[in-house]
Structures are given as structure tokens and as C-alpha cells.
Protein backbone atom coordinates (compact mmCIF):
# COMPACT_ATOMS: atom_id res chain seq x y z
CA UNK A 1 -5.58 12.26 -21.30
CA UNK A 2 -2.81 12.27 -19.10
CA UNK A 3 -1.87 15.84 -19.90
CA UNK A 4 -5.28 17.04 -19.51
CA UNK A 5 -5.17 15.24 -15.91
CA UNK A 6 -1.88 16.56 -15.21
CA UNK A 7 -3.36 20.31 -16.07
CA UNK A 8 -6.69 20.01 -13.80
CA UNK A 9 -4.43 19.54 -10.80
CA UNK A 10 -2.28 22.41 -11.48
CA UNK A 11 -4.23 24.79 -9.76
CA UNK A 12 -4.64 22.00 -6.77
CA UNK A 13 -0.94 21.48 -7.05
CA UNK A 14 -0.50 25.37 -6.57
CA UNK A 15 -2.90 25.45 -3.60
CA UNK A 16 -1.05 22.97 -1.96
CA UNK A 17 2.57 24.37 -2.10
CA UNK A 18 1.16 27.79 -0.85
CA UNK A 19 -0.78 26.29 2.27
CA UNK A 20 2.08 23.58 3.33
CA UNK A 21 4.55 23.93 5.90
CA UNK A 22 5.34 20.64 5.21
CA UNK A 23 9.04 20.35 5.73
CA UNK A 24 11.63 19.61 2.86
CA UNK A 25 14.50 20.16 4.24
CA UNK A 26 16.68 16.66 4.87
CA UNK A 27 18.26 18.29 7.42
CA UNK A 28 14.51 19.03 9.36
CA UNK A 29 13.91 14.99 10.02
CA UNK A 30 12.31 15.05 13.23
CA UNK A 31 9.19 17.20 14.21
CA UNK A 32 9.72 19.51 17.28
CA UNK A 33 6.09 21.00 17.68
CA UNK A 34 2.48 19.23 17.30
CA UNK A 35 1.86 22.09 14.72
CA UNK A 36 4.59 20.72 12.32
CA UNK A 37 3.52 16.84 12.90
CA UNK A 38 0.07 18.38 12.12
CA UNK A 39 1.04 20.36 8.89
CA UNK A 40 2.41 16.86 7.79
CA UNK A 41 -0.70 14.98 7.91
CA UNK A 42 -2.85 17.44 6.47
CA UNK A 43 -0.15 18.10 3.58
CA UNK A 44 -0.10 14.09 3.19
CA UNK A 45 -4.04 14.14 2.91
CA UNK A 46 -4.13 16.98 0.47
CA UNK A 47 -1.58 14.75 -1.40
CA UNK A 48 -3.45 11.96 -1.61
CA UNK A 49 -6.76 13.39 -2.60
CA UNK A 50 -4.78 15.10 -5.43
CA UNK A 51 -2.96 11.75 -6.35
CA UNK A 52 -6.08 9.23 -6.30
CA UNK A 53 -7.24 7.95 -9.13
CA UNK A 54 -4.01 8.70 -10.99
CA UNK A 55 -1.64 6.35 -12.71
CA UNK A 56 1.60 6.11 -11.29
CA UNK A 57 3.32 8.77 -13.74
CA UNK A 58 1.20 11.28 -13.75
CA UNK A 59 1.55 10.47 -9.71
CA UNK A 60 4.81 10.61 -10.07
CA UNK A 61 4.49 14.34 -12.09
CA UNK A 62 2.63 15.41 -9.64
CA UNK A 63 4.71 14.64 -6.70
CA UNK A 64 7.83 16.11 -8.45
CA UNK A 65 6.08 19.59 -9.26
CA UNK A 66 4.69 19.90 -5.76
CA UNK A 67 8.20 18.99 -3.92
CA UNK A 68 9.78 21.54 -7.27
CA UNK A 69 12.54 18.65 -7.61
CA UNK A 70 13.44 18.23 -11.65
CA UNK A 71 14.52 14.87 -13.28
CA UNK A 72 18.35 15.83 -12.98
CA UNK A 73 17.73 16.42 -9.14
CA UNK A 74 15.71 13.42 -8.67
CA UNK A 75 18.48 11.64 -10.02
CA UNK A 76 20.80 12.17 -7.66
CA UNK A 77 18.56 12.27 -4.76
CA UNK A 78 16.65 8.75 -6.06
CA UNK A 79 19.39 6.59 -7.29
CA UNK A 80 17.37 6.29 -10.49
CA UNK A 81 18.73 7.65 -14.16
CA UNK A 82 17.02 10.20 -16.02
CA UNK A 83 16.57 8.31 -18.52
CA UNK A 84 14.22 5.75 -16.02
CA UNK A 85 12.71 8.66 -14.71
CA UNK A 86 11.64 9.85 -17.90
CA UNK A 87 9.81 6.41 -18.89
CA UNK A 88 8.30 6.29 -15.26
CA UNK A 89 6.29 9.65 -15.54
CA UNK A 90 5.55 8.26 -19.03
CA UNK A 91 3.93 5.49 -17.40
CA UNK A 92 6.07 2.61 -17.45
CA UNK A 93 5.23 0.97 -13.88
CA UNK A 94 7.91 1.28 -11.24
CA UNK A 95 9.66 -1.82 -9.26
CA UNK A 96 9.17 -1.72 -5.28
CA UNK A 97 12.65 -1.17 -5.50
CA UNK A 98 12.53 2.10 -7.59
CA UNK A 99 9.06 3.29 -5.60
CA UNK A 100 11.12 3.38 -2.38
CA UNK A 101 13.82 5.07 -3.91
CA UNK A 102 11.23 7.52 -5.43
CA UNK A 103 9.23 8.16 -1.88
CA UNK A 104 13.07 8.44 -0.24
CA UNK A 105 14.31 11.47 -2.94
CA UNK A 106 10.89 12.91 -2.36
CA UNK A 107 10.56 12.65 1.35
CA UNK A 108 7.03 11.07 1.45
CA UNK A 109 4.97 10.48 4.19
CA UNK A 110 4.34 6.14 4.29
CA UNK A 111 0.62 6.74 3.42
CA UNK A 112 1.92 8.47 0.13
CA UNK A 113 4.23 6.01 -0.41
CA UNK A 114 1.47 2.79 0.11
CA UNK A 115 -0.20 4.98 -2.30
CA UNK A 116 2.42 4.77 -4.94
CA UNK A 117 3.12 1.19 -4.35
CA UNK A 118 -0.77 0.13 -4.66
CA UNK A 119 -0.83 2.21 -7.93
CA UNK A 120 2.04 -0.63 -9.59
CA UNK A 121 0.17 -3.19 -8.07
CA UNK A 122 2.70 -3.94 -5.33
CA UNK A 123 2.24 -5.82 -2.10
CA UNK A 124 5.52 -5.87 0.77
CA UNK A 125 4.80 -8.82 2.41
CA UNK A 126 5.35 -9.41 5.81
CA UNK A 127 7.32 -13.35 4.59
CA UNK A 128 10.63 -11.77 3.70
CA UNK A 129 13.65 -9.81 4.85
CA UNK A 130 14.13 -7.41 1.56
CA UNK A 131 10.42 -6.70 1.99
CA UNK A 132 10.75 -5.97 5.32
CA UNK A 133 13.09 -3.81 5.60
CA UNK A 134 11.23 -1.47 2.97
CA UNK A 135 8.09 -1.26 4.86
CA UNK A 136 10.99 -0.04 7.80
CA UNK A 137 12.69 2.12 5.22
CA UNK A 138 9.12 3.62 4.11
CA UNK A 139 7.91 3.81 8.00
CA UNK A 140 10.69 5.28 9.75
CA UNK A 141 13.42 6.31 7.37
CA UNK A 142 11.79 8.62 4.34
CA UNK A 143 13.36 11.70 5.50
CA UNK A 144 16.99 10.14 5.16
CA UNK A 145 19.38 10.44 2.14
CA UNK A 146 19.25 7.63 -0.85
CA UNK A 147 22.78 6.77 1.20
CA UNK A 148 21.99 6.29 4.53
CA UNK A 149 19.16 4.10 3.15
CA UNK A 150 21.66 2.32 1.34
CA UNK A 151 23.52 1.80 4.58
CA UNK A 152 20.34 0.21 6.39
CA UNK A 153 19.69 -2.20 3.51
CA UNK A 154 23.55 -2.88 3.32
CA UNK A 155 22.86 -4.33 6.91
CA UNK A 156 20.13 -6.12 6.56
CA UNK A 157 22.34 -7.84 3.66
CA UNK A 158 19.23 -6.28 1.05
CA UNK A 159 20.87 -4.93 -2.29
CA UNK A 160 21.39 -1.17 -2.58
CA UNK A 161 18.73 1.17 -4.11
CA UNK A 162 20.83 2.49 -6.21
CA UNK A 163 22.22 -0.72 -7.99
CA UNK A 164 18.56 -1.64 -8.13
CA UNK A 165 16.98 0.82 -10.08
């Protein structure tokens, strides 16, 4: 089933990649123009019409195709091993922990990411520092590198993504 999901939104996946000027550069972080704030909610809506009603690994697919990042890549952007990767888009359900480093490698918008949490069944509450500083992370932060994150949580005294995944 998952496969057969996974090839209906191919064509969806396609459509979106040839109408976004959604930036992925790491370097691009801030937008300089309404028209690129605006190409990054309508990619991010697009997104999440192709993503809902998904589980989290076909999600996860999904996301990687569109943003043309490959396991070895997301590795070293993520924090996460291949190996983890592998069982994730097999449908093993991520940690908060590896979701964040997932929407940080693939420089999600924070509606994406809330997606991608609520698909695991995962809840930041408001009651506690490590939690906190996600929601920050996932608000303000997604366009950084898995290392400057790393440096915010290392501050906040929160244990690294990488050592988490």
C-alpha cells in the first residue's frame, strides 16, 4: 500500500518541484521580497495537501524526493544514520528529537514540521525547557545547519540532535 501511495503522488511531487521557488539554499535564510515569503507558503500548502493522510515514512519519502536530498545526504545534514533513516521511511515512528532533526536537514516550514510531529503522535508542551526550545528551533531556526542547532540547544543546556538520534 505504501508503494502504491508513494506512486500516486509522484506526479504531485513533480508538479510541485517545477512550480516552487521555494528556497533550498542554507545560505538563502531570510526572505528579501513578499514574492519569496509568498512562494513559501504556497509551497508549504502544496506540501501539506500532498503529505495528509500519510504515515510518517511515506511522509518522510515524500519530503526527501521533493527537496532531491538522498539517505547519505540526509545523514549528514540530519544527524541521523542511514541505517535510522532507512527504518523511518519504512515506518518505524520517529522521536521529537529525530523529527526536528528531520524538518532541520530538510528546511521545513513549522506547519510541515507540526505536521510530521502530529503524524508520531507527538505533543511539545509548553511545561518544559527541552520542549521549548524545539518549538523555537522549529519556529525560527529551520533554515540553520544540524550545528548551529546544536549550538542553541547546547545553551539552553538541551542534549544535541545529533547524540539524540
Amino acid at each position: 500500500m505504501a508503494s502504491a501511495v508513494h506512486k500516486n503522488i509522484e506526479p504531485k511531487v513533480a508538479a510541485v518541484n517545477a512550480n516552487s521557488v521555494c528556497r533550498q539554499n542554507a545560505a538563502e535564510r531570510e526572505w528579501t521580497a513578499p514574492d519569496e515569503f509568498m512562494a513559501e507558503v504556497q509551497w508549504s500548502v502544496a506540501i501539506r495537501k500532498l503529505i495528509a493522510g500519510l504515515e510518517f515514512g511515506d511522509a518522510l519519502k515524500l519530503l526527501m524526493d521533493v527537496r532531491d536530498i538522498s539517505v547519505e545526504q540526509m545523514e549528514s545534514a540530519s544527524g541521523i544514520s542511514v541505517s535510522a533513516l532507512k527504518r523511518l521511511r519504512a515506518g518505524q515512528e520517529a522521536t521529537a528529537e529525530q523529527i526536528i532533526a528531520i524538518a532541520v536537514a530538510l528546511q521545513l516550514p513549522p506547519m510541515v514540521s507540526g505536521d510530521l510531529l502530529e503524524m508520531c503522535g507527538i505533543r511539545l508542551d509548553h511545561n518544559s525547557l527541552k520542549n521549548s526550545a524545539y518549538q523555537m528551533i522549529l519556529m525560527t531556526q529551520y533554515k540553520t545547519s544540524i550545528e548551529q542547532v546544536n549550538t542553541f540547544l547546547a545553551a539552553c543546556g538541551c542534549k544535541e540532535l545529533k547524540t539524540a538520534c
